[in-house]
C-alpha atoms as a PDB file:
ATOM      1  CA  UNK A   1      -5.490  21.495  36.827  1.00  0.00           C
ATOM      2  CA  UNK A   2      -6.352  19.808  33.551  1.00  0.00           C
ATOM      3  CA  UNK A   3      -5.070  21.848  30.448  1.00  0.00           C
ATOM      4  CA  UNK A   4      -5.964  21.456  26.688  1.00  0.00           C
ATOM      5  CA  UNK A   5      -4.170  19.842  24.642  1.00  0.00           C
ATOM      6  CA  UNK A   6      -1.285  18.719  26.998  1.00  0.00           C
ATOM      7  CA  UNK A   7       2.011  17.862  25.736  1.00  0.00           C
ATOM      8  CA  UNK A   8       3.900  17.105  28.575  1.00  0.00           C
ATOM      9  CA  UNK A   9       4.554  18.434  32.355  1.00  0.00           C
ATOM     10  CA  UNK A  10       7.474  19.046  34.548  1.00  0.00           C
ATOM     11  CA  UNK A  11       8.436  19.040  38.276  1.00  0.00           C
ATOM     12  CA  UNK A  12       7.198  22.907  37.947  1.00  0.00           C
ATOM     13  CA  UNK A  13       5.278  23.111  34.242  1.00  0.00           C
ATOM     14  CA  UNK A  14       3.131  21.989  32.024  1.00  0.00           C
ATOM     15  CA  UNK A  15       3.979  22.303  28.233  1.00  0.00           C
ATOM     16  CA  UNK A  16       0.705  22.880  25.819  1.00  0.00           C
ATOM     17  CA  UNK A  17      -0.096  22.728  21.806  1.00  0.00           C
ATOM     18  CA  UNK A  18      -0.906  26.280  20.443  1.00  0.00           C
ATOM     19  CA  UNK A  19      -0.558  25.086  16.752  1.00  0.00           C
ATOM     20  CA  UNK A  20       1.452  22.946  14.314  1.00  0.00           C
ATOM     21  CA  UNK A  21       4.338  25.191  14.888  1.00  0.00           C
ATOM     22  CA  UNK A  22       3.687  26.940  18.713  1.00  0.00           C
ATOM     23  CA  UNK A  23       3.617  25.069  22.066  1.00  0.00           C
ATOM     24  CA  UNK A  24       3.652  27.255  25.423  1.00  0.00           C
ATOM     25  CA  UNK A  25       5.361  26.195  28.518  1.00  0.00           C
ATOM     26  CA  UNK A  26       2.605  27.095  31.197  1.00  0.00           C
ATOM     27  CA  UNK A  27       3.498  29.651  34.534  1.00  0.00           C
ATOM     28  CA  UNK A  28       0.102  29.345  36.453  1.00  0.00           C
ATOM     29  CA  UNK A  29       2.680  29.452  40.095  1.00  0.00           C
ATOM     30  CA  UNK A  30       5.904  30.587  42.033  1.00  0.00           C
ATOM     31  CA  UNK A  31       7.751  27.493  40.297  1.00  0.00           C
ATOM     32  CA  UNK A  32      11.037  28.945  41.589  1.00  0.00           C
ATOM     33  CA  UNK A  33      11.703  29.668  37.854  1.00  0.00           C
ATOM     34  CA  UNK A  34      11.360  32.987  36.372  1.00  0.00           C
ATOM     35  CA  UNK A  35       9.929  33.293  32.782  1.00  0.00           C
ATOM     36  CA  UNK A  36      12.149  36.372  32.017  1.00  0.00           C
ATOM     37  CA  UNK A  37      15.354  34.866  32.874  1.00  0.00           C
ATOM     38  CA  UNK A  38      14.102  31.770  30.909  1.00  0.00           C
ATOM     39  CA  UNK A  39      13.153  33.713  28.094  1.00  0.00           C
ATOM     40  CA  UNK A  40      16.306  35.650  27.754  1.00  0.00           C
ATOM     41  CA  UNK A  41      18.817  32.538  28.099  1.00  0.00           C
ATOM     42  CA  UNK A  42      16.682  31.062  25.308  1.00  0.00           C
ATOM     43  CA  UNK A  43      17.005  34.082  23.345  1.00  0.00           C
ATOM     44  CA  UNK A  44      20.587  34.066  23.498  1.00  0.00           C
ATOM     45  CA  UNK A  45      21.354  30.194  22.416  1.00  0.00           C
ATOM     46  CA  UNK A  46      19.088  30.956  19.725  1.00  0.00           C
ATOM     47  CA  UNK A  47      21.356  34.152  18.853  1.00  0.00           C
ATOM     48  CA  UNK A  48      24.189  31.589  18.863  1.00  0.00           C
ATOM     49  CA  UNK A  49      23.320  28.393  16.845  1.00  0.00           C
ATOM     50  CA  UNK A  50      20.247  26.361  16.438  1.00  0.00           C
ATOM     51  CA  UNK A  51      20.731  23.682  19.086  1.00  0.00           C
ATOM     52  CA  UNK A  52      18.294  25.037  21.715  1.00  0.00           C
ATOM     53  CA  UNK A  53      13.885  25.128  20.835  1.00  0.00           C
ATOM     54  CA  UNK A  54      13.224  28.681  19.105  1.00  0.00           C
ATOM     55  CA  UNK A  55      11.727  31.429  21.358  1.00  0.00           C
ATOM     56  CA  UNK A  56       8.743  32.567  19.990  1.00  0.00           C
ATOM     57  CA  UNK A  57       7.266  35.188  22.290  1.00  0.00           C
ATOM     58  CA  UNK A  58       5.881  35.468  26.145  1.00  0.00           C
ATOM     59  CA  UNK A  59       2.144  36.169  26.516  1.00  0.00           C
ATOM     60  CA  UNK A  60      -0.931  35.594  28.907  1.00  0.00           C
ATOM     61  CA  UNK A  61      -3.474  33.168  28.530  1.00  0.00           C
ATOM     62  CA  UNK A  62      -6.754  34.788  30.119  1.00  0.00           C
ATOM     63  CA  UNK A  63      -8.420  31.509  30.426  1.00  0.00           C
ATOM     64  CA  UNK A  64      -5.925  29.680  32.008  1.00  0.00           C
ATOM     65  CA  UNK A  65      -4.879  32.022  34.012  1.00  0.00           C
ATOM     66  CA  UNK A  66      -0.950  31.285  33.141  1.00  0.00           C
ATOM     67  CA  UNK A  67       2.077  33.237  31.862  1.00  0.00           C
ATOM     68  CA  UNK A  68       3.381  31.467  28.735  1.00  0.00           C
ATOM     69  CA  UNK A  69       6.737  31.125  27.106  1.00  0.00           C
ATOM     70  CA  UNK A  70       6.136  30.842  23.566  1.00  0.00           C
ATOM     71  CA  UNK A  71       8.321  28.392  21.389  1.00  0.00           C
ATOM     72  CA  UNK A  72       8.504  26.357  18.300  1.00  0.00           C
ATOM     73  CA  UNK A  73       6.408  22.816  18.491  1.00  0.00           C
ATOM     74  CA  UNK A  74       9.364  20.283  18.008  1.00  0.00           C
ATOM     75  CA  UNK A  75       8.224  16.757  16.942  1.00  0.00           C
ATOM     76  CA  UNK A  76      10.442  14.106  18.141  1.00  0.00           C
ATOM     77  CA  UNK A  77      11.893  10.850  15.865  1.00  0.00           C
ATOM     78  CA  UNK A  78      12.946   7.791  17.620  1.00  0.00           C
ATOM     79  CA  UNK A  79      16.377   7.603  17.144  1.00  0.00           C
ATOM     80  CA  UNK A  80      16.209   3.664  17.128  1.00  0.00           C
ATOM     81  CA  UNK A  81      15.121   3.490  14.169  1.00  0.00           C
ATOM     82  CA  UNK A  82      18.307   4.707  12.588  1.00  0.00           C
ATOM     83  CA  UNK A  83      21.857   3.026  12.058  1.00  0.00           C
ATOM     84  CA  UNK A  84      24.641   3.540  14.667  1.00  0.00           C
ATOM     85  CA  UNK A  85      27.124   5.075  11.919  1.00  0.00           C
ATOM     86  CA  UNK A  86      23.856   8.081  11.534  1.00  0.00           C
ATOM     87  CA  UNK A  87      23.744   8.802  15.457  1.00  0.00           C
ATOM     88  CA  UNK A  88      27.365   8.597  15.574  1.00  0.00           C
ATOM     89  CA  UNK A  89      27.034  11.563  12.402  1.00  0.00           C
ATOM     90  CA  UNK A  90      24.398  13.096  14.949  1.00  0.00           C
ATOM     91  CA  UNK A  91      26.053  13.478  17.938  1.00  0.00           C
ATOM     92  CA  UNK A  92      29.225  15.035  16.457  1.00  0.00           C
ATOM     93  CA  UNK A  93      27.174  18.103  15.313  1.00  0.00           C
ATOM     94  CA  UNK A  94      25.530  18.078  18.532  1.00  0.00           C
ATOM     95  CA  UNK A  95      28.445  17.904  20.369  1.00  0.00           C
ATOM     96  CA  UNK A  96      30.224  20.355  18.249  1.00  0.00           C
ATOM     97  CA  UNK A  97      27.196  22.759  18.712  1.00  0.00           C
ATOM     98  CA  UNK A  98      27.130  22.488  22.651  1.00  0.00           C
ATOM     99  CA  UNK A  99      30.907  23.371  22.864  1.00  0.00           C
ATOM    100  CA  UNK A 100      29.709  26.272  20.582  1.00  0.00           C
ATOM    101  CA  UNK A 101      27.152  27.374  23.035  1.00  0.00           C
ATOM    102  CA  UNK A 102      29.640  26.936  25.857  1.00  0.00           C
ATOM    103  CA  UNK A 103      31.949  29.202  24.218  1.00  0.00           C
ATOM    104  CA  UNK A 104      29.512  31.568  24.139  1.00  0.00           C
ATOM    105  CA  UNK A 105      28.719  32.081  27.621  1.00  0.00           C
ATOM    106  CA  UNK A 106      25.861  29.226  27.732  1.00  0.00           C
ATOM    107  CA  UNK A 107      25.149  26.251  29.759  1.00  0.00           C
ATOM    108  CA  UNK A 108      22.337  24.054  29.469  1.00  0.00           C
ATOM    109  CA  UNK A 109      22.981  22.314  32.735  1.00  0.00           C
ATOM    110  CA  UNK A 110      19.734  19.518  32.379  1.00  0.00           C
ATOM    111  CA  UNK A 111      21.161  17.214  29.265  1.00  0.00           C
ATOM    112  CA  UNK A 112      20.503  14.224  32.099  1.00  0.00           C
ATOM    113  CA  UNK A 113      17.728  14.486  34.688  1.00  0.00           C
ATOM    114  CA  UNK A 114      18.513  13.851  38.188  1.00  0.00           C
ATOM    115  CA  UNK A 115      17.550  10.271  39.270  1.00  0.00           C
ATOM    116  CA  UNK A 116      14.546  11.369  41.629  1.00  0.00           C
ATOM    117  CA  UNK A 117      13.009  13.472  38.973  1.00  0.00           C
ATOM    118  CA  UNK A 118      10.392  11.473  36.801  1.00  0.00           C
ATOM    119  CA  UNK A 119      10.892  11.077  33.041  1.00  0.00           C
ATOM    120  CA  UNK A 120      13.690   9.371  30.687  1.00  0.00           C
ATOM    121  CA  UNK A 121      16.929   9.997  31.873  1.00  0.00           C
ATOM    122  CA  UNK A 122      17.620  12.223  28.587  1.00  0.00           C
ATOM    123  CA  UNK A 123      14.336  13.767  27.579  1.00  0.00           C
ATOM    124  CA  UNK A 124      15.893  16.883  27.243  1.00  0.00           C
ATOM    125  CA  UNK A 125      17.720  15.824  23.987  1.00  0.00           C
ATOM    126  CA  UNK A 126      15.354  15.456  21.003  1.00  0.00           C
ATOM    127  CA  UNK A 127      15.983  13.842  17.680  1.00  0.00           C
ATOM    128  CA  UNK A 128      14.488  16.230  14.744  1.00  0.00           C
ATOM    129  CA  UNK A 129      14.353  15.846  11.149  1.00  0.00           C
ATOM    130  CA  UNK A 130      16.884  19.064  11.907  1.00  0.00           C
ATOM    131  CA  UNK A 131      19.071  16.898  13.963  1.00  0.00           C
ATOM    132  CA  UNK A 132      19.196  16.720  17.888  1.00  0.00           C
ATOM    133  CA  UNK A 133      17.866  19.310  19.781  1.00  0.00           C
ATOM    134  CA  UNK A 134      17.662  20.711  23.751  1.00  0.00           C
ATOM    135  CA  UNK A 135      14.564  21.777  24.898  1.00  0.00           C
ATOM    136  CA  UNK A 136      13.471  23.005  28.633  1.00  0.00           C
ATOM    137  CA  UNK A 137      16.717  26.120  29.485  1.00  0.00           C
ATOM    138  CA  UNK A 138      14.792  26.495  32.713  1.00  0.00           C
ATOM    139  CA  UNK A 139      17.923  25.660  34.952  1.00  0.00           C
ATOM    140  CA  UNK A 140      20.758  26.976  31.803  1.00  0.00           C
ATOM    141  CA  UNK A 141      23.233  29.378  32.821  1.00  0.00           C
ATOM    142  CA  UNK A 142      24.924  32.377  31.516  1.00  0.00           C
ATOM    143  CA  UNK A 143      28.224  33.210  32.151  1.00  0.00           C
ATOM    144  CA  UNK A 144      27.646  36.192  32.519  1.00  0.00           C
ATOM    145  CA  UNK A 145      25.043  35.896  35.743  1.00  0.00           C
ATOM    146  CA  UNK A 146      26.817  33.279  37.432  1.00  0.00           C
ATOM    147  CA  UNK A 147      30.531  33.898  36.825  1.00  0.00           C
ATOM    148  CA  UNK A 148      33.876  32.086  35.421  1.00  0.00           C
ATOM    149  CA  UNK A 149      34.332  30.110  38.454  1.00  0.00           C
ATOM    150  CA  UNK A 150      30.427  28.683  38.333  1.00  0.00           C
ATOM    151  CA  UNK A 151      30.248  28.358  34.952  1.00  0.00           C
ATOM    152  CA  UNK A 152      32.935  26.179  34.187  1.00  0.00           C
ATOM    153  CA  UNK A 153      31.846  23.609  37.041  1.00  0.00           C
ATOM    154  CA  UNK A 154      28.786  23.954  34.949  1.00  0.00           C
ATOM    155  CA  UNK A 155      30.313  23.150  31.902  1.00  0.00           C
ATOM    156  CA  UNK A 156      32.386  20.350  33.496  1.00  0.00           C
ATOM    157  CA  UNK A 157      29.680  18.686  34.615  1.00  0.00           C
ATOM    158  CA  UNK A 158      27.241  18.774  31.276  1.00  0.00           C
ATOM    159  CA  UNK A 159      30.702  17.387  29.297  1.00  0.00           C
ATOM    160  CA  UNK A 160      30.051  14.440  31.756  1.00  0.00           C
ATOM    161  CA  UNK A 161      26.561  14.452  30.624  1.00  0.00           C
ATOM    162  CA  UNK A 162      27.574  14.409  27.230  1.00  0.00           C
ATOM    163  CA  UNK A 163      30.016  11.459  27.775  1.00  0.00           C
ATOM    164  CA  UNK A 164      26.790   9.625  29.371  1.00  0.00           C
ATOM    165  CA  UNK A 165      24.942  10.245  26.645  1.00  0.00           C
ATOM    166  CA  UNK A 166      26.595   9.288  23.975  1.00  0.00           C
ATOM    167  CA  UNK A 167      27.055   6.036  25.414  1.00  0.00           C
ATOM    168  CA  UNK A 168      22.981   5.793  25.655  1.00  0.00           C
ATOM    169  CA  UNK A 169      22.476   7.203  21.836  1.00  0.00           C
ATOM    170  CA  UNK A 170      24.970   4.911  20.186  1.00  0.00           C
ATOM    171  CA  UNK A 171      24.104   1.810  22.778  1.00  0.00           C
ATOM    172  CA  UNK A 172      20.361   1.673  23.166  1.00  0.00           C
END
């Protein structure tokens, strides 16, 4: 289906413009993601630190016929454009505020895509003028649902991620 005002679209969603300050990521199927479960892990990053795209709200678009989960409109900067010594300043925050969020009970679990799945490699990461940013908690855990055991494979794995990363921040 064609949607208005398309931002970009996932292996199960399409993300929309609302406004200057609203996008909605679009549930028009069964995308083996749940909006509820989405909503609430987003809701408690956001309780934690700023790292993670602000929840807004969930609604229902008649006209499209789709469940939406409501957020802030983040507009990206490309990072090239700045000196090493800034992304190096960058990444330590963003690094510090992941551990943060791990801490907390929260795992992101997406910071690189898997190879088969279109898309940049780390288009979960955003540079703001607030800094870097995650977006898209569809496949973040909770502690708290999956367990100690789980959740620190989790978290082993996304430091790995993080280590890949920051070689592709400060290098490209």
């Amino acid at each position: 289906m064609k949607y208005p005002r398309k931002l970009s679209a996932g292996a199960n969603n399409t993300v929309i413009v609302l406004s200057d300050t609203e996008v909605a990521k679009l549930y028009t199927s069964d995308t083996r993601s749940d909006i509820g479960s989405e909503a609430e892990k987003m809701r408690f990053a956001n309780a934690v630190n700023g790292l993670v795209v602000q929840f807004g709200r969930l609604d229902y678009n008649e006209t499209l016929q789709a469940e939406m989960l409501v957020m802030e409109r983040i507009r990206p900067i490309d990072f090239r454009a700045y000196e090493v010594e800034i992304r190096e300043l960058w990444l330590d925050v963003f690094d510090d505020e992941l551990r943060t969020l791990h801490r907390a009970g929260f795992v992101h679990r997406d910071l690189k895509r898997p190879s088969d799945i279109g898309g940049l490699a780390f288009d979960n990461i955003l540079l703001t003028e607030q800094g870097l940013r995650l977006i898209d908690v569809g496949i973040s855990a909770l502690q708290k649902q999956v367990g100690d055991v789980i959740f620190e494979k989790y978290v082993s794995l996304e430091e790995a991620e993080m280590a890949e990363f920051r070689s592709y921040f400060l290098n490209r």
